[in-house]
C-alpha atoms as a PDB file:
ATOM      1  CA  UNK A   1      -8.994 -13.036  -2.040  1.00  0.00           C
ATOM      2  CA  UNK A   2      -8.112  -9.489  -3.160  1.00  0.00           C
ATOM      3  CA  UNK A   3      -4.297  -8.657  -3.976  1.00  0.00           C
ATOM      4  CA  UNK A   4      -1.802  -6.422  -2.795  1.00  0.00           C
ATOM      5  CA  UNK A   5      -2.980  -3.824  -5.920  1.00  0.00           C
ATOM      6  CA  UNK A   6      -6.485  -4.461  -4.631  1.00  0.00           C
ATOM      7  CA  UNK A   7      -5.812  -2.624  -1.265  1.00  0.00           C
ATOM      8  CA  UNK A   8      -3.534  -0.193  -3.030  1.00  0.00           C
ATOM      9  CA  UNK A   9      -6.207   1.006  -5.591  1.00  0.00           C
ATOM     10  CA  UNK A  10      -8.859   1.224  -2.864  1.00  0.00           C
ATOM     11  CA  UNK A  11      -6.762   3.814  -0.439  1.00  0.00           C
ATOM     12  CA  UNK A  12      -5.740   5.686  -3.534  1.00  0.00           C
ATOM     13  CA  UNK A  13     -10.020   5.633  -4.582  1.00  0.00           C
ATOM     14  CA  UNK A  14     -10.881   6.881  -1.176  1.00  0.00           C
ATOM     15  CA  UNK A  15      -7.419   9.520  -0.775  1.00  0.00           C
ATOM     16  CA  UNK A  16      -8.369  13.178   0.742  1.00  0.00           C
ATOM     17  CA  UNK A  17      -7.078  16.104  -1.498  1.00  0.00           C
ATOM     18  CA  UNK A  18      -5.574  18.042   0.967  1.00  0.00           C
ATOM     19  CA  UNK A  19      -3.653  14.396   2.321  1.00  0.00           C
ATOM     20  CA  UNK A  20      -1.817  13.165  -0.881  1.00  0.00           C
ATOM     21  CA  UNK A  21      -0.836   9.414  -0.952  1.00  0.00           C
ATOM     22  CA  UNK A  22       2.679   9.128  -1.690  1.00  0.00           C
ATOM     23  CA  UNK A  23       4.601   5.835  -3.407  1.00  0.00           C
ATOM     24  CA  UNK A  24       5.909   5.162   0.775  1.00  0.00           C
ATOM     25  CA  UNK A  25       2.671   6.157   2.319  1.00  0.00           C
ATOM     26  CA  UNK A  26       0.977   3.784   0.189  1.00  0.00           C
ATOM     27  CA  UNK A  27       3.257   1.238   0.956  1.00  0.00           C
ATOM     28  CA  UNK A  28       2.547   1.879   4.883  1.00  0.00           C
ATOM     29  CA  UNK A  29      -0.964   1.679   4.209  1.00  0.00           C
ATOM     30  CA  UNK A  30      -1.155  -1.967   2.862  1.00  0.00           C
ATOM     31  CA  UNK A  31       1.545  -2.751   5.798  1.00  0.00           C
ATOM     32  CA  UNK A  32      -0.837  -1.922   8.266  1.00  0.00           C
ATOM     33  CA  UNK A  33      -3.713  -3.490   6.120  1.00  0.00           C
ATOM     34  CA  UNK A  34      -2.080  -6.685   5.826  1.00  0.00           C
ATOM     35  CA  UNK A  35      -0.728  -6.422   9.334  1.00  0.00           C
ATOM     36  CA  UNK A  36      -3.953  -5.521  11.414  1.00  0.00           C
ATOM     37  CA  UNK A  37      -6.041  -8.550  10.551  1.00  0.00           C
ATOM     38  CA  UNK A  38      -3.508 -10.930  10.989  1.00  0.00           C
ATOM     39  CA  UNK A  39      -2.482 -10.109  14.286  1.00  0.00           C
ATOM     40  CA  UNK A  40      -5.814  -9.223  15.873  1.00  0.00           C
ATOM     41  CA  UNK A  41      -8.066 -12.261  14.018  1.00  0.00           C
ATOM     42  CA  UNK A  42      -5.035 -14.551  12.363  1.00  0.00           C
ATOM     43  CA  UNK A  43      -6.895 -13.795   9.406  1.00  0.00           C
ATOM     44  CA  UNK A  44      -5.319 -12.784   6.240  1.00  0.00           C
ATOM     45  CA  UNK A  45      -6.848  -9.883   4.354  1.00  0.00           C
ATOM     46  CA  UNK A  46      -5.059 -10.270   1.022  1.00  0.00           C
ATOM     47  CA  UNK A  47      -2.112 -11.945  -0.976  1.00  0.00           C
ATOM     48  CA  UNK A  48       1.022 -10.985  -0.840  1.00  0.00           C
ATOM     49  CA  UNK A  49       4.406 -10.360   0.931  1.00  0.00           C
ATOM     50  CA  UNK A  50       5.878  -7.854   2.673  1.00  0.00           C
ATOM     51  CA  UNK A  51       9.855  -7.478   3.294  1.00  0.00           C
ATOM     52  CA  UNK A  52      11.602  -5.606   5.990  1.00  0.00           C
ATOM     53  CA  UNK A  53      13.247  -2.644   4.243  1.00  0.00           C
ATOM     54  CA  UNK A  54      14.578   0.368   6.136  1.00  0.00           C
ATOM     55  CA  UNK A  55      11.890   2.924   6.289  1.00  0.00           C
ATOM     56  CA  UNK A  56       9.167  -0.153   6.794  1.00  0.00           C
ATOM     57  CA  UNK A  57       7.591  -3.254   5.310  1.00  0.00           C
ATOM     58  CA  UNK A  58       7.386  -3.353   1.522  1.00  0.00           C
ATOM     59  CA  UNK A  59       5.871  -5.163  -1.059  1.00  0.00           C
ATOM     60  CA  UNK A  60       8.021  -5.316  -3.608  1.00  0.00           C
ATOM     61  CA  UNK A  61       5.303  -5.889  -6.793  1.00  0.00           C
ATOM     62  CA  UNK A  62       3.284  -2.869  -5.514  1.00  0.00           C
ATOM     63  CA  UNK A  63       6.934  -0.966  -5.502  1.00  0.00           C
ATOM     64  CA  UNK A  64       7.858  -2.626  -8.411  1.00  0.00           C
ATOM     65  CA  UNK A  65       4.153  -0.562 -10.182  1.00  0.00           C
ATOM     66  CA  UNK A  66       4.898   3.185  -8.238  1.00  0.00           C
ATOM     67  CA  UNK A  67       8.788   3.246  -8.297  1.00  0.00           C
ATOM     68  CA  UNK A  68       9.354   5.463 -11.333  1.00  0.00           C
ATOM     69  CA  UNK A  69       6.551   7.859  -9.684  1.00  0.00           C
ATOM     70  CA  UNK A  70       9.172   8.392  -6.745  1.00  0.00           C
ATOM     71  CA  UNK A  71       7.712  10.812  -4.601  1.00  0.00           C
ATOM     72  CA  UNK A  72       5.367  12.492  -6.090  1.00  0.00           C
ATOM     73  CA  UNK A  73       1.369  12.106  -5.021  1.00  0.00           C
ATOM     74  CA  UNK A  74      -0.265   8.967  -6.523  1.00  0.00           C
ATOM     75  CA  UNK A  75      -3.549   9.941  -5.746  1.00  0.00           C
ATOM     76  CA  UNK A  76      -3.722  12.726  -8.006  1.00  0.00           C
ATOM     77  CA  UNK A  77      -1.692  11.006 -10.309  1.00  0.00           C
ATOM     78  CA  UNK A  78      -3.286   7.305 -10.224  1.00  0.00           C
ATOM     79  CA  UNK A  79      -7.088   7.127 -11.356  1.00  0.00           C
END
């Protein structure tokens, strides 16, 4: 089963120039990625946990990886 970094690396692979992927974008992204499946098929798309934090869900190893990148684009930043 893929990982929480797994998900991450694949929407910063496929990221559109002229849309940059930012540290809480990317952390919206694997919300609704880990979200989607489970509620429409009960079906768990990857490991990991999300916690409620203000702005949205978060998962606090991805975090933990982009945190000193703060907000500045990780898709032009992140190979």
């Amino acid at each position: 089963m893929p990982t929480v970094q797994d998900v991450a690396d694949f929407f910063l692979a496929n990221a559109d120039e002229d849309d940059p992927i930012t540290h809480m974008k990317l952390q919206k992204l694997c919300a609704y990625a880990w979200a989607f499946p489970l509620a429409l098929q009960n079906k768990w798309i990857f490991n990991g946990n999300l916690v409620a934090w203000t702005h949205s869900p978060a998962n606090c190893e991805l975090y933990d990886t982009y945190k000193s990148l703060r907000h500045m684009p990780l898709s032009t930043i992140v190979d």
